[in-house]
N, C-alpha and C. Protein backbone atom coordinates (compact mmCIF):
# COMPACT_ATOMS: atom_id res chain seq x y z
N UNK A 1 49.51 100.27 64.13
CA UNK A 1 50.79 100.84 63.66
C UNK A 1 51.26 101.96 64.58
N UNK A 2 50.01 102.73 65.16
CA UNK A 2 50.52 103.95 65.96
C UNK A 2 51.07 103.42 67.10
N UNK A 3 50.50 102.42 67.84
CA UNK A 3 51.14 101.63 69.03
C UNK A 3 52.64 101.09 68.78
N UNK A 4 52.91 100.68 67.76
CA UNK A 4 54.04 100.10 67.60
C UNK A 4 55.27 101.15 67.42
N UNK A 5 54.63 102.22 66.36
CA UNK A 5 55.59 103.52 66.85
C UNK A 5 55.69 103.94 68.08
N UNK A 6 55.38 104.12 68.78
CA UNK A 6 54.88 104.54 70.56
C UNK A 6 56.05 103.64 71.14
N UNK A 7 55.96 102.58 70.80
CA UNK A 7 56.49 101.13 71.38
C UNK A 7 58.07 101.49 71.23
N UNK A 8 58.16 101.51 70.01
CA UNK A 8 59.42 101.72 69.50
C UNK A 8 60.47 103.16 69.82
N UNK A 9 59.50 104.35 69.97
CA UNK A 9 59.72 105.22 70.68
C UNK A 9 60.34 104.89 72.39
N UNK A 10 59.39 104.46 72.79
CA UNK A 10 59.70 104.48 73.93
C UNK A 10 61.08 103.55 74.03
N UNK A 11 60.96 102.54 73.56
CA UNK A 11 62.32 101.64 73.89
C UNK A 11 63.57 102.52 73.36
N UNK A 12 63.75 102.79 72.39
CA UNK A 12 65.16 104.11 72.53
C UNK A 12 65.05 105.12 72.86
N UNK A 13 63.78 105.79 74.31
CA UNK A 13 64.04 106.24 74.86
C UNK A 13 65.11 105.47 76.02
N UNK A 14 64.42 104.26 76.72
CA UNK A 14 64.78 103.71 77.39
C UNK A 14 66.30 103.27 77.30
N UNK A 15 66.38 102.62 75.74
CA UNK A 15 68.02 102.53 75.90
C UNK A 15 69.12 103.66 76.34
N UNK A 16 68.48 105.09 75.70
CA UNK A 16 69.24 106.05 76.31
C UNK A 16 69.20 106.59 77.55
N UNK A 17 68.81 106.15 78.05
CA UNK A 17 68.56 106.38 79.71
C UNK A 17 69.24 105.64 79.78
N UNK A 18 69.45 104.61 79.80
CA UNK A 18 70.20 103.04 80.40
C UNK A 18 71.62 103.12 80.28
N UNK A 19 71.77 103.95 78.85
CA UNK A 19 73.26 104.17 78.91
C UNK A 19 73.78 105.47 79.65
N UNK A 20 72.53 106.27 79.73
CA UNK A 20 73.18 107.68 80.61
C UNK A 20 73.37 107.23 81.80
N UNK A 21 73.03 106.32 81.90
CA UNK A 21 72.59 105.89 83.80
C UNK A 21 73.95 105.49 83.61
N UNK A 22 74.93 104.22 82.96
CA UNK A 22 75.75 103.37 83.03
C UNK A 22 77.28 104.36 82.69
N UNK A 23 76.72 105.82 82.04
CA UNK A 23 77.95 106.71 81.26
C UNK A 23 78.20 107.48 82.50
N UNK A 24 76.74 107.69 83.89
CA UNK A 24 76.93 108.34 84.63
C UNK A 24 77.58 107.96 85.75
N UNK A 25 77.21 106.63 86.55
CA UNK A 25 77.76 105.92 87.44
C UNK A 25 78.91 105.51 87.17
N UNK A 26 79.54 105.44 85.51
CA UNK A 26 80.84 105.12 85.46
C UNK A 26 81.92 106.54 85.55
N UNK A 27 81.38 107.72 85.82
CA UNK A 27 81.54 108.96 85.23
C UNK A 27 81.85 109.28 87.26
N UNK A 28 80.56 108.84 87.95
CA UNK A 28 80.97 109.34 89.56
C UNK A 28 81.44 108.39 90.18
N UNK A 29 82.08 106.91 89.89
CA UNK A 29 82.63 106.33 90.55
C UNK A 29 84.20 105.82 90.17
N UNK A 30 84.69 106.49 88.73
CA UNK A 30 86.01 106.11 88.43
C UNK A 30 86.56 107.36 88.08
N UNK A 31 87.52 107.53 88.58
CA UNK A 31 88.27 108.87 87.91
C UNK A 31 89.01 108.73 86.60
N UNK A 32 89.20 109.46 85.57
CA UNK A 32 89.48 108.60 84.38
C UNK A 32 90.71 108.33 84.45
N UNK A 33 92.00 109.33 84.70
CA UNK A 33 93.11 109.07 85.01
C UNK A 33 93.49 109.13 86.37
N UNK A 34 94.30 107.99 87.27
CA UNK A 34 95.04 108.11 88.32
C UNK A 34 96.37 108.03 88.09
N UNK A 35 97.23 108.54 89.21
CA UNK A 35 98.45 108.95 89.09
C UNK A 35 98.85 108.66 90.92
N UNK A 36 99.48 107.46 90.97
CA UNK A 36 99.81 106.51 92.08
C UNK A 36 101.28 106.46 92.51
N UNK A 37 101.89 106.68 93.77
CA UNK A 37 102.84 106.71 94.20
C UNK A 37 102.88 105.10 95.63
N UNK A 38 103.69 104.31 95.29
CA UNK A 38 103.61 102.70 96.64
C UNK A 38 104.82 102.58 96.77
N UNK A 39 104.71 101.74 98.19
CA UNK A 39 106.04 100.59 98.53
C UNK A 39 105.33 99.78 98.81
N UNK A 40 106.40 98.56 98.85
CA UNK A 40 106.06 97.75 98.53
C UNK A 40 107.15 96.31 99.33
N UNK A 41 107.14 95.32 99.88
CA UNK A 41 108.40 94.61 100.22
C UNK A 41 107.65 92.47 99.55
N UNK A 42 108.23 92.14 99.26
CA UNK A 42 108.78 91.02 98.72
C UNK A 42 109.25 89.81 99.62
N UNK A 43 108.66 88.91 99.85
CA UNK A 43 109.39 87.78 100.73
C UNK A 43 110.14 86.98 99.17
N UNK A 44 111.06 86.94 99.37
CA UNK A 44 111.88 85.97 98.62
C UNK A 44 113.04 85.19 98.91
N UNK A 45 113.47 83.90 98.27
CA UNK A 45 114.29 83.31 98.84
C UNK A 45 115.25 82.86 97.43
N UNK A 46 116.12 83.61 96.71
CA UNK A 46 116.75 83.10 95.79
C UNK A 46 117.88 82.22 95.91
N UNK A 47 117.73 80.72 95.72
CA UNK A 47 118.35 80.02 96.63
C UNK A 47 119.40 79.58 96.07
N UNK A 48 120.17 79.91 94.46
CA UNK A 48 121.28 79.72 94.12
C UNK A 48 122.14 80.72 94.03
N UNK A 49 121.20 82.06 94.11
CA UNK A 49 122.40 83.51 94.56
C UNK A 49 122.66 83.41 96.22
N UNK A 50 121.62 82.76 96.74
CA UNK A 50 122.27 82.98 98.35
C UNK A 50 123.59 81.36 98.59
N UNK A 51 123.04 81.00 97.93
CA UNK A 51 124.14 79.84 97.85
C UNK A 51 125.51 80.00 97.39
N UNK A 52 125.78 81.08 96.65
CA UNK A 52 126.65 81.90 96.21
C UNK A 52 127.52 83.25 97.43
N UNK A 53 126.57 83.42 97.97
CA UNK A 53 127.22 84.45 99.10
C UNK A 53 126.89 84.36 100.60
N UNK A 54 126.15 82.59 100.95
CA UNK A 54 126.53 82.46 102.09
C UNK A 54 127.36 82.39 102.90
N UNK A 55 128.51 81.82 101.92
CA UNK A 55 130.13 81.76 102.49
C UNK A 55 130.65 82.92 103.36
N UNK A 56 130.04 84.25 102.76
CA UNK A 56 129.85 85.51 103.50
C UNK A 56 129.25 85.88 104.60
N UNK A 57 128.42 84.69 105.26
CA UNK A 57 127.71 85.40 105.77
C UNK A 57 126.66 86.19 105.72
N UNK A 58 126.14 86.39 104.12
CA UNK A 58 125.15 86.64 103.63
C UNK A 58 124.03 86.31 103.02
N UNK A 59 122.89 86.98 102.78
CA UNK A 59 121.83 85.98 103.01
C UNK A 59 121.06 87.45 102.21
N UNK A 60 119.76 86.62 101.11
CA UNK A 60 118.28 87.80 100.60
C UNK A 60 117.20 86.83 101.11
N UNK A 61 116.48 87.48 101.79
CA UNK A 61 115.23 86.73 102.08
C UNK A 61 114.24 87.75 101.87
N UNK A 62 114.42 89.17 101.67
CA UNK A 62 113.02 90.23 100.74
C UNK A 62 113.84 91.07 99.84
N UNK A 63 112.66 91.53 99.39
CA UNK A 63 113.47 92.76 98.69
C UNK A 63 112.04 93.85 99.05
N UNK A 64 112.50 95.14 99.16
CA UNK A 64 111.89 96.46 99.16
C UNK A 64 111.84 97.52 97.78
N UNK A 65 110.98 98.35 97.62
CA UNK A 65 110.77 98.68 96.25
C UNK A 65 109.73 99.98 96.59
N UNK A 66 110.31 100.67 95.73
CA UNK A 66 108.67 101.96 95.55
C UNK A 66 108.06 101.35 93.82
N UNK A 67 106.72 102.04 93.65
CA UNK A 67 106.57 102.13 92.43
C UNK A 67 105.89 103.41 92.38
N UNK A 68 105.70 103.80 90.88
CA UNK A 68 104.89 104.98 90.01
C UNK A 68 104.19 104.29 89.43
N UNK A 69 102.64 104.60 89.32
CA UNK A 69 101.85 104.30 88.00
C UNK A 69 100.93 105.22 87.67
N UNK A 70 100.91 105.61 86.52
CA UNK A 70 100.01 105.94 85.49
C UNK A 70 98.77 105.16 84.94
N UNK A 71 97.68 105.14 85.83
CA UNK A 71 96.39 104.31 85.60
C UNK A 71 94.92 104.67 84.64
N UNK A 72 94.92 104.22 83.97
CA UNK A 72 94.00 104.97 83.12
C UNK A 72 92.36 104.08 83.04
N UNK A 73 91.06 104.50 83.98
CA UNK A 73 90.33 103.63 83.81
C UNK A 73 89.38 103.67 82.42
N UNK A 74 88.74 102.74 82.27
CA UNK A 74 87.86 102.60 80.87
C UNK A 74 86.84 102.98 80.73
N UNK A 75 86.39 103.96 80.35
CA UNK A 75 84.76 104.14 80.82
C UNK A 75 83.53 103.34 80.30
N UNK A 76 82.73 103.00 80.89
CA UNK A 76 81.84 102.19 80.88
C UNK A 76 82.31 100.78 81.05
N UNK A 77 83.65 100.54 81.31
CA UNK A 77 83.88 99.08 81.81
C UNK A 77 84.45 98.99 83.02
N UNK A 78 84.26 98.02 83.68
CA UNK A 78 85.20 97.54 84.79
C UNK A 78 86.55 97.32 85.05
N UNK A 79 86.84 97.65 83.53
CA UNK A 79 88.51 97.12 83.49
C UNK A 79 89.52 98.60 83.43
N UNK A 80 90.77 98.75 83.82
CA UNK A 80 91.25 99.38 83.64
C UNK A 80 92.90 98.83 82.98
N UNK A 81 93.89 100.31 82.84
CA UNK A 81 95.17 100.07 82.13
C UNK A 81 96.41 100.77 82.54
N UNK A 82 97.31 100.65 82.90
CA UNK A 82 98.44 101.65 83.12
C UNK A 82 99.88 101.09 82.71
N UNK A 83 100.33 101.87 82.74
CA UNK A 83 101.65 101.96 82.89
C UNK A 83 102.90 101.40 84.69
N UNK A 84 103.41 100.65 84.96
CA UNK A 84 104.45 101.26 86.47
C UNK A 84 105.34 100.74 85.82
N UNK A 85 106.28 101.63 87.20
CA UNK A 85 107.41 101.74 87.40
C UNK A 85 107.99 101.41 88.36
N UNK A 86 108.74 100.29 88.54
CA UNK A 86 108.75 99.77 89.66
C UNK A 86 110.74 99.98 89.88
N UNK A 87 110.74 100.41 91.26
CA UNK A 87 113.07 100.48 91.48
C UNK A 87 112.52 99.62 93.00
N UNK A 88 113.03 98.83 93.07
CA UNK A 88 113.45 97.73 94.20
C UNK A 88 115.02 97.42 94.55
N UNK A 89 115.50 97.41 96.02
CA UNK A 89 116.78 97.08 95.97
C UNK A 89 116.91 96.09 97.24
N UNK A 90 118.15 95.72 97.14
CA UNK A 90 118.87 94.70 98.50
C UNK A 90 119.73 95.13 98.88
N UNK A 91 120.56 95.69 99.94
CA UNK A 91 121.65 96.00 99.97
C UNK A 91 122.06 95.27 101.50
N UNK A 92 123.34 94.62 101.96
CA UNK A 92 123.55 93.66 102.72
C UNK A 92 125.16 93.89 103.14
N UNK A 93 125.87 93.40 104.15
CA UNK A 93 126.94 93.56 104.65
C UNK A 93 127.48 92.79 105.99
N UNK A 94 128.42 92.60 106.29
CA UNK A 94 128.99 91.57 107.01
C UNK A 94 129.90 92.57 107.97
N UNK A 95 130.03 91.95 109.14
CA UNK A 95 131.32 92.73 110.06
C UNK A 95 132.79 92.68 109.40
N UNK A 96 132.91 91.86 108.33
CA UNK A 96 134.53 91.88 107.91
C UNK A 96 134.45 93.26 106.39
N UNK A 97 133.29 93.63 106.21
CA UNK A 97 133.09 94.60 105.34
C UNK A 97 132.95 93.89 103.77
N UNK A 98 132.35 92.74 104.05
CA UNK A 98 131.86 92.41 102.54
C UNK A 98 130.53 92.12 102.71
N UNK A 99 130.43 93.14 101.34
CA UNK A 99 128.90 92.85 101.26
C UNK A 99 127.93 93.13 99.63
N UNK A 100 126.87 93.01 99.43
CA UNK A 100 126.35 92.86 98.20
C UNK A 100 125.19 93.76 98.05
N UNK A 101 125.29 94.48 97.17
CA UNK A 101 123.72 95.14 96.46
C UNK A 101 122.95 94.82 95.14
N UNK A 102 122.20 94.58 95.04
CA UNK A 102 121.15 94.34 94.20
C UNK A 102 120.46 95.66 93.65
N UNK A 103 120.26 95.66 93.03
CA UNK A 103 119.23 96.92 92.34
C UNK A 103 118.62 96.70 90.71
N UNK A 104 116.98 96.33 91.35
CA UNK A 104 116.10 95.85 90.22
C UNK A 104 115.09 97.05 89.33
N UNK A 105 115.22 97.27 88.66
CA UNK A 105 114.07 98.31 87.86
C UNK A 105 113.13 97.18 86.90
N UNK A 106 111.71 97.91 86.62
CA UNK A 106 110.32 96.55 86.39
C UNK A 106 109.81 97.62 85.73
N UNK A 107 109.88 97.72 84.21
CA UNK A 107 108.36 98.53 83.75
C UNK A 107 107.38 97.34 83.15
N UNK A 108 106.21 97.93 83.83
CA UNK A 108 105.47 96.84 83.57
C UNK A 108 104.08 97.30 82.84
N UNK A 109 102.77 96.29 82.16
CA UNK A 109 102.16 97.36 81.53
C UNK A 109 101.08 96.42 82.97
N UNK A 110 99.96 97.14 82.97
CA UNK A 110 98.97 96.73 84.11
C UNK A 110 97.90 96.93 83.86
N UNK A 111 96.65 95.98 83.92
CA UNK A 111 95.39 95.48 83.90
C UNK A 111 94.89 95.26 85.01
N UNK A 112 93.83 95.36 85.42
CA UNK A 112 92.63 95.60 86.83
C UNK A 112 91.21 94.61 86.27
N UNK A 113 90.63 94.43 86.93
CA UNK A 113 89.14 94.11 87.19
C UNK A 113 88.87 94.79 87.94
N UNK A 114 88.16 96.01 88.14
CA UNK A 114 87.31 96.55 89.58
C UNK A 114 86.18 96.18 89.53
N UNK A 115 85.71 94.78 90.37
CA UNK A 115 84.53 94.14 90.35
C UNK A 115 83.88 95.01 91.39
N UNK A 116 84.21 95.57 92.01
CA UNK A 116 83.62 96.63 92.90
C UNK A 116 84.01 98.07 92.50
N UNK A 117 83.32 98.82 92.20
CA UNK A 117 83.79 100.14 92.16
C UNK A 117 82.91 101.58 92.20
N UNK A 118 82.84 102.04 93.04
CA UNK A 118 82.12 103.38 93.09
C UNK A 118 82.87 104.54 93.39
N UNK A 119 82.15 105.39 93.83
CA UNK A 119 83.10 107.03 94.75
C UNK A 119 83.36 106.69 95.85
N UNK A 120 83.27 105.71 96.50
CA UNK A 120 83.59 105.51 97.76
C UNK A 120 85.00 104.49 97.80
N UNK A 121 84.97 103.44 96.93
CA UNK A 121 85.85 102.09 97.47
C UNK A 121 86.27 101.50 95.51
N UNK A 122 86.98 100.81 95.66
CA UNK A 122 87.09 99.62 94.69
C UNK A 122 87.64 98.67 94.73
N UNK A 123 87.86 97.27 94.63
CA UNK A 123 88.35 95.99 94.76
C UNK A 123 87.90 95.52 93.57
N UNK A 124 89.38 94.28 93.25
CA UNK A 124 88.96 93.31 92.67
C UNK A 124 91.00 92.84 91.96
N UNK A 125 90.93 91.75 91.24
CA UNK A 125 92.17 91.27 90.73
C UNK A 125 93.16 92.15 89.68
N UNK A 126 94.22 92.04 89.62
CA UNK A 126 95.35 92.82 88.57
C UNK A 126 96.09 91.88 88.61
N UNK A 127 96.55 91.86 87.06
CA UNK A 127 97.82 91.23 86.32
C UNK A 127 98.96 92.51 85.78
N UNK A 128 100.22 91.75 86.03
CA UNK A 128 100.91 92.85 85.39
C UNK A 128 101.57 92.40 84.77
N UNK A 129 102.36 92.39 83.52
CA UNK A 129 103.71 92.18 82.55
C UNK A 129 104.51 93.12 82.52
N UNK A 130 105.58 92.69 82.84
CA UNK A 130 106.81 93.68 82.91
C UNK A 130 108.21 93.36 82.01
N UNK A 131 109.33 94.20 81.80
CA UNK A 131 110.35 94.13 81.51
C UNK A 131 111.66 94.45 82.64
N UNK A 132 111.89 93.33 83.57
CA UNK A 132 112.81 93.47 84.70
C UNK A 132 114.43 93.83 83.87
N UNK A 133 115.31 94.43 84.59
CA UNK A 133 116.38 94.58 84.38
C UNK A 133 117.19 95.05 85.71
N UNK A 134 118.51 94.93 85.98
CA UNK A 134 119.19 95.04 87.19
C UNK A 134 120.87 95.30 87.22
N UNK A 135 120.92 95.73 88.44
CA UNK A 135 122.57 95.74 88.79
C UNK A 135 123.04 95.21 90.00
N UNK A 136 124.26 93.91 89.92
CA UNK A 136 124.53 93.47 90.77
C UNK A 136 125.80 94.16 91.38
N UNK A 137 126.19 94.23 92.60
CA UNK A 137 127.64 94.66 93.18
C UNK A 137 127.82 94.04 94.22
N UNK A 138 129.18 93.09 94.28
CA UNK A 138 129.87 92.22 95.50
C UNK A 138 130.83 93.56 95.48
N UNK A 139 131.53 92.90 96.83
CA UNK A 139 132.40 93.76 97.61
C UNK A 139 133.32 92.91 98.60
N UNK A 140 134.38 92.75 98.58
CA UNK A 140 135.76 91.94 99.66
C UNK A 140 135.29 92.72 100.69
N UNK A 141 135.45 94.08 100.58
CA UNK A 141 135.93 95.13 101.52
C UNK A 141 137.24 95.86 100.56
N UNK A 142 137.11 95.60 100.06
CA UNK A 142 139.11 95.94 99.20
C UNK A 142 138.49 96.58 97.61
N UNK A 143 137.93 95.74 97.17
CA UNK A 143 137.75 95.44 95.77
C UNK A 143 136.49 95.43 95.38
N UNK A 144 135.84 95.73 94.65
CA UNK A 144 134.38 95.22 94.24
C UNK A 144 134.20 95.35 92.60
N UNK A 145 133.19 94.22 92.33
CA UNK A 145 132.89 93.82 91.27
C UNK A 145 131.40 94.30 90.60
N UNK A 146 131.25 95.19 89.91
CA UNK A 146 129.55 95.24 89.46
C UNK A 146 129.39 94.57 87.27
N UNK A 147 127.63 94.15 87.40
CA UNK A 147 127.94 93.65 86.29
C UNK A 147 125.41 94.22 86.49
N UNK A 148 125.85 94.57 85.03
CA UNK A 148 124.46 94.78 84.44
C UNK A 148 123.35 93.17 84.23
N UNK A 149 122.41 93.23 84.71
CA UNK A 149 121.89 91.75 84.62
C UNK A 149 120.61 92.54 83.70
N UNK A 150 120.66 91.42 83.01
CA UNK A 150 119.21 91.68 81.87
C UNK A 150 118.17 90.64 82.17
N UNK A 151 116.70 90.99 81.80
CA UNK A 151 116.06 89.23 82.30
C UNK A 151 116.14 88.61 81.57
N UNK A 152 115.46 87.38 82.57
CA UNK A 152 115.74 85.85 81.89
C UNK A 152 114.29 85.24 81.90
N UNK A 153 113.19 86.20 81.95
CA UNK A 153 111.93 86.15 81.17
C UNK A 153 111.16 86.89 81.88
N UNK A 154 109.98 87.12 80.62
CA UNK A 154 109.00 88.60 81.30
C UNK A 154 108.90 87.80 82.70
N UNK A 155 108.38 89.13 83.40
CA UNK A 155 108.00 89.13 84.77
C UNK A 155 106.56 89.70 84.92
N UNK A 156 105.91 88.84 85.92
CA UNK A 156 104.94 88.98 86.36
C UNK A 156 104.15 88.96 87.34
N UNK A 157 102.63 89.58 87.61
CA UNK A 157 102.61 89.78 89.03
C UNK A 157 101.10 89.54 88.53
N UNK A 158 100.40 88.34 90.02
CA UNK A 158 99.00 88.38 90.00
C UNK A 158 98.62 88.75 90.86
N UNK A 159 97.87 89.85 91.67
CA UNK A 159 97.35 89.87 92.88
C UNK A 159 95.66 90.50 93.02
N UNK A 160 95.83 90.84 94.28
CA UNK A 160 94.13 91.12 94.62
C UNK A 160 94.21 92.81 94.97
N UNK A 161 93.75 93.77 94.39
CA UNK A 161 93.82 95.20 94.53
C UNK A 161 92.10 95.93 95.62
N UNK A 162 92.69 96.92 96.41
CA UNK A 162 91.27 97.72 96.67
C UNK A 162 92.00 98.70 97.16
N UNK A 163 90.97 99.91 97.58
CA UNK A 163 91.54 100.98 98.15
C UNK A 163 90.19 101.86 97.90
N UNK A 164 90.43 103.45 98.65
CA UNK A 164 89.42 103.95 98.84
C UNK A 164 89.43 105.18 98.62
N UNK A 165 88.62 105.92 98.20
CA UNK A 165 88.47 107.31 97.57
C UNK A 165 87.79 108.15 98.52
N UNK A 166 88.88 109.60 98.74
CA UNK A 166 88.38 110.55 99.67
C UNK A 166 88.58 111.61 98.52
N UNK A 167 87.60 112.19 97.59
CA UNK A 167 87.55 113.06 96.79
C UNK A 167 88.64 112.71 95.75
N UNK A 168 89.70 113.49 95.64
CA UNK A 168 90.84 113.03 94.72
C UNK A 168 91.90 112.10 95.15
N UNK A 169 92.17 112.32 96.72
CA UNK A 169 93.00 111.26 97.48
C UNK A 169 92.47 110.07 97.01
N UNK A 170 93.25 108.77 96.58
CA UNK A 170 92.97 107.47 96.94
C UNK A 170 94.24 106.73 97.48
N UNK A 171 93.80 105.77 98.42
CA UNK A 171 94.49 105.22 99.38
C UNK A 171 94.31 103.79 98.81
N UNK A 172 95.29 102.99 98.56
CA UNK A 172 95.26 101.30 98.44
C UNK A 172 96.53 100.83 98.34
N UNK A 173 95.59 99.70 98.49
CA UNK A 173 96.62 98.40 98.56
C UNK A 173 96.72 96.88 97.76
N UNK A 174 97.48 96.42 97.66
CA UNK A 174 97.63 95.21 96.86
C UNK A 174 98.39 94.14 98.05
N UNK A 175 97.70 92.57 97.54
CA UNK A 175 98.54 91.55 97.98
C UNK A 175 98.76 90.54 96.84
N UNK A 176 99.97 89.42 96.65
CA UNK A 176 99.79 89.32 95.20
C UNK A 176 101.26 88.13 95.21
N UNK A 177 101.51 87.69 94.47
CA UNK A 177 102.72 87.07 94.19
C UNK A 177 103.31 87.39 92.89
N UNK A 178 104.46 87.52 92.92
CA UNK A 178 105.08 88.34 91.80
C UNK A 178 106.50 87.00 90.84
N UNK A 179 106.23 87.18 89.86
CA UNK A 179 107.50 86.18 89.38
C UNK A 179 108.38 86.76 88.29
N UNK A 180 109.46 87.19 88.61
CA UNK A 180 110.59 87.80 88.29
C UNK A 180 111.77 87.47 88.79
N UNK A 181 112.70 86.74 87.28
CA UNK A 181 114.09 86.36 87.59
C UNK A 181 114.70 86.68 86.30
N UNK A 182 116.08 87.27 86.71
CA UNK A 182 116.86 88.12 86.11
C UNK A 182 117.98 86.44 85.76
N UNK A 183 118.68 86.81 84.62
CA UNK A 183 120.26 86.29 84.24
C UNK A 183 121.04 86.50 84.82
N UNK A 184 121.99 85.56 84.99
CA UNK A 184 123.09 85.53 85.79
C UNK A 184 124.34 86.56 85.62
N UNK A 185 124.08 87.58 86.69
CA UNK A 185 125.24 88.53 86.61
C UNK A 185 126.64 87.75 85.80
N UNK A 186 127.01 86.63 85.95
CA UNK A 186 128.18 86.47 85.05
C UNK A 186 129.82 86.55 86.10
N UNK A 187 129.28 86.92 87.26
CA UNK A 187 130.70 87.44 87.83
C UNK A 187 131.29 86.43 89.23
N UNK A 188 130.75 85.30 88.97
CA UNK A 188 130.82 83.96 89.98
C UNK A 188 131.00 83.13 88.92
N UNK A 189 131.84 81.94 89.87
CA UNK A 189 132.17 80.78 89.47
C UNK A 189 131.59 79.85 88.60
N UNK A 190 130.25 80.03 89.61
CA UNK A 190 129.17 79.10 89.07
C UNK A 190 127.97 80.23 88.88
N UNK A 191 127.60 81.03 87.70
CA UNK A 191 127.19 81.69 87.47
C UNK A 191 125.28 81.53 87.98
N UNK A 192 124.71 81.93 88.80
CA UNK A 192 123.29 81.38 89.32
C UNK A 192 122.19 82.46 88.51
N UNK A 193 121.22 81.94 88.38
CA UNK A 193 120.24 82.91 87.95
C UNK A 193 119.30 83.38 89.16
N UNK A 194 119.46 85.13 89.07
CA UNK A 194 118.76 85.40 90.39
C UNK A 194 116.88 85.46 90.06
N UNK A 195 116.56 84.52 90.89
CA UNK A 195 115.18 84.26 91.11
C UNK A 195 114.30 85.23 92.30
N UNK A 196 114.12 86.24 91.75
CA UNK A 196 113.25 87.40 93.07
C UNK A 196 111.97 87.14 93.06
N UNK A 197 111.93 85.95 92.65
CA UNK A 197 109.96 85.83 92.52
C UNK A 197 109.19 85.78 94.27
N UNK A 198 108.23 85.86 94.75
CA UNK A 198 107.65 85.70 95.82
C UNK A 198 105.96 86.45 95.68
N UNK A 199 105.94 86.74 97.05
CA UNK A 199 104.68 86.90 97.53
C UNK A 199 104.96 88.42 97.85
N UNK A 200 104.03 88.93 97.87
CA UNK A 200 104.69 90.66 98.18
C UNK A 200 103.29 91.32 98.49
N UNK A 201 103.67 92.61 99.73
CA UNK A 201 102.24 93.53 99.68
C UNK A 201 102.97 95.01 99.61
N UNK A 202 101.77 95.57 98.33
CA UNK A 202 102.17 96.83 98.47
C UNK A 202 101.03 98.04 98.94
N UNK A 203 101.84 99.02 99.92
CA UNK A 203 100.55 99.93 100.11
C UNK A 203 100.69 101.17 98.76
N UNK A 204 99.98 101.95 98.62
CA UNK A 204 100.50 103.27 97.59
C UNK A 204 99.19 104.01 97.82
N UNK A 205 99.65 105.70 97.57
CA UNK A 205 98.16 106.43 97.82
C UNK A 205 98.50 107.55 96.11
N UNK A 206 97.20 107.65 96.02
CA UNK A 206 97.20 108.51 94.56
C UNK A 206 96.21 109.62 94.41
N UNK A 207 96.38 110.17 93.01
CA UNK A 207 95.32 111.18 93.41
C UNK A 207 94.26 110.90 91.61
N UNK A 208 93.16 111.54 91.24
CA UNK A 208 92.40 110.69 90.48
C UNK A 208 92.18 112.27 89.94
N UNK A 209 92.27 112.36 88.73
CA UNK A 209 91.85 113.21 87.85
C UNK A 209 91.43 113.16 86.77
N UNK A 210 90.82 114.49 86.04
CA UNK A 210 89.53 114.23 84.80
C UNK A 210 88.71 113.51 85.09
């Protein structure tokens, strides 16, 4: 009986070690909150809005964008959560002075895997869900037309994340394909739905606190 107390002793010693070990390494290799500043650019080809203002002479084949996020990791798991904020725009023009701007805003909520992660580095996949919304503006040169575009379904982004930790600095990057298309501004003939979905890399550097 005394052995088996002993026994039993010792094993929740052991479990608590096991978790200090797992409360500690998750404690020196994730900062609990980050706070992230990126750009970011977009290959895209929306091929019934450019079909709409080639007649112009005009043409979207990317779009450019900063974001904000508010990252919050999990302790004792691999996974993390945030908040971004994503403003992306197009803006375009012709020698006869017509031309078109785009301007997309994306709050999105965001999920991580850091299958790698210590004080030094982290990698691994992110999903994001967002709520896209936008403003379109044509232009003659004379006259111009703007109209509020709402989406035309959540938007989303899968890609591959890492980056690297110099004390509170962290430096990373994402590569990823993103799918987001807005409703048809309304202010053409043949009203098109703008499709900004593509492939996109963003760099962003942050700083990691608590």
């Amino acid at each position: 009986m005394e052995s088996i107390f002993i026994y039993s002793k010792l094993l929740r010693v052991m479990v608590v070690i096991g978790i200090a070990a797992v409360w500690s390494d998750a404690l020196l290799g994730q900062n609990l909150i980050e706070l992230r500043f990126g750009g970011s650019i977009t290959s895209t080809d929306p091929e019934a809005l450019n079909n709409q203002i080639s007649s112009q002479g005009l043409e979207i084949n990317s779009m450019s964008g900063f974001n904000l996020d508010v990252y919050v990791n999990i302790p004792l798991l691999p996974i993390g959560a945030g908040l971004r904020y994503e403003w992306s725009s197009q803006d375009m023009n012709n020698p006869s002075g017509e031309n078109f701007e785009l301007d997309v805003r994306n709050i999105s909520l965001l999920v991580d895997w850091r299958i790698f992660d210590n004080e030094l580095f982290y990698a691994g996949p992110l999903l994001t869900l967002g709520y896209p919304s936008g403003t379109f503006m044509i232009s003659d040169g004379a006259t111009f037309e703007t109209a509020d575009i709402d989406p035309d379904q959540i938007s989303f982004a899968l890609a591959v994340e890492g980056g690297i930790r110099l004390g509170m600095l962290i430096i990373g990057a994402e590569l990823g394909y993103t799918s987001l298309k807005l409703e048809p501004p309304g202010i053409f003939e043949l009203t098109p739905q703008i499709n900004m979905s593509g492939f996109y890399g963003r760099l962003q550097v942050g700083i990691g606190i608590l």
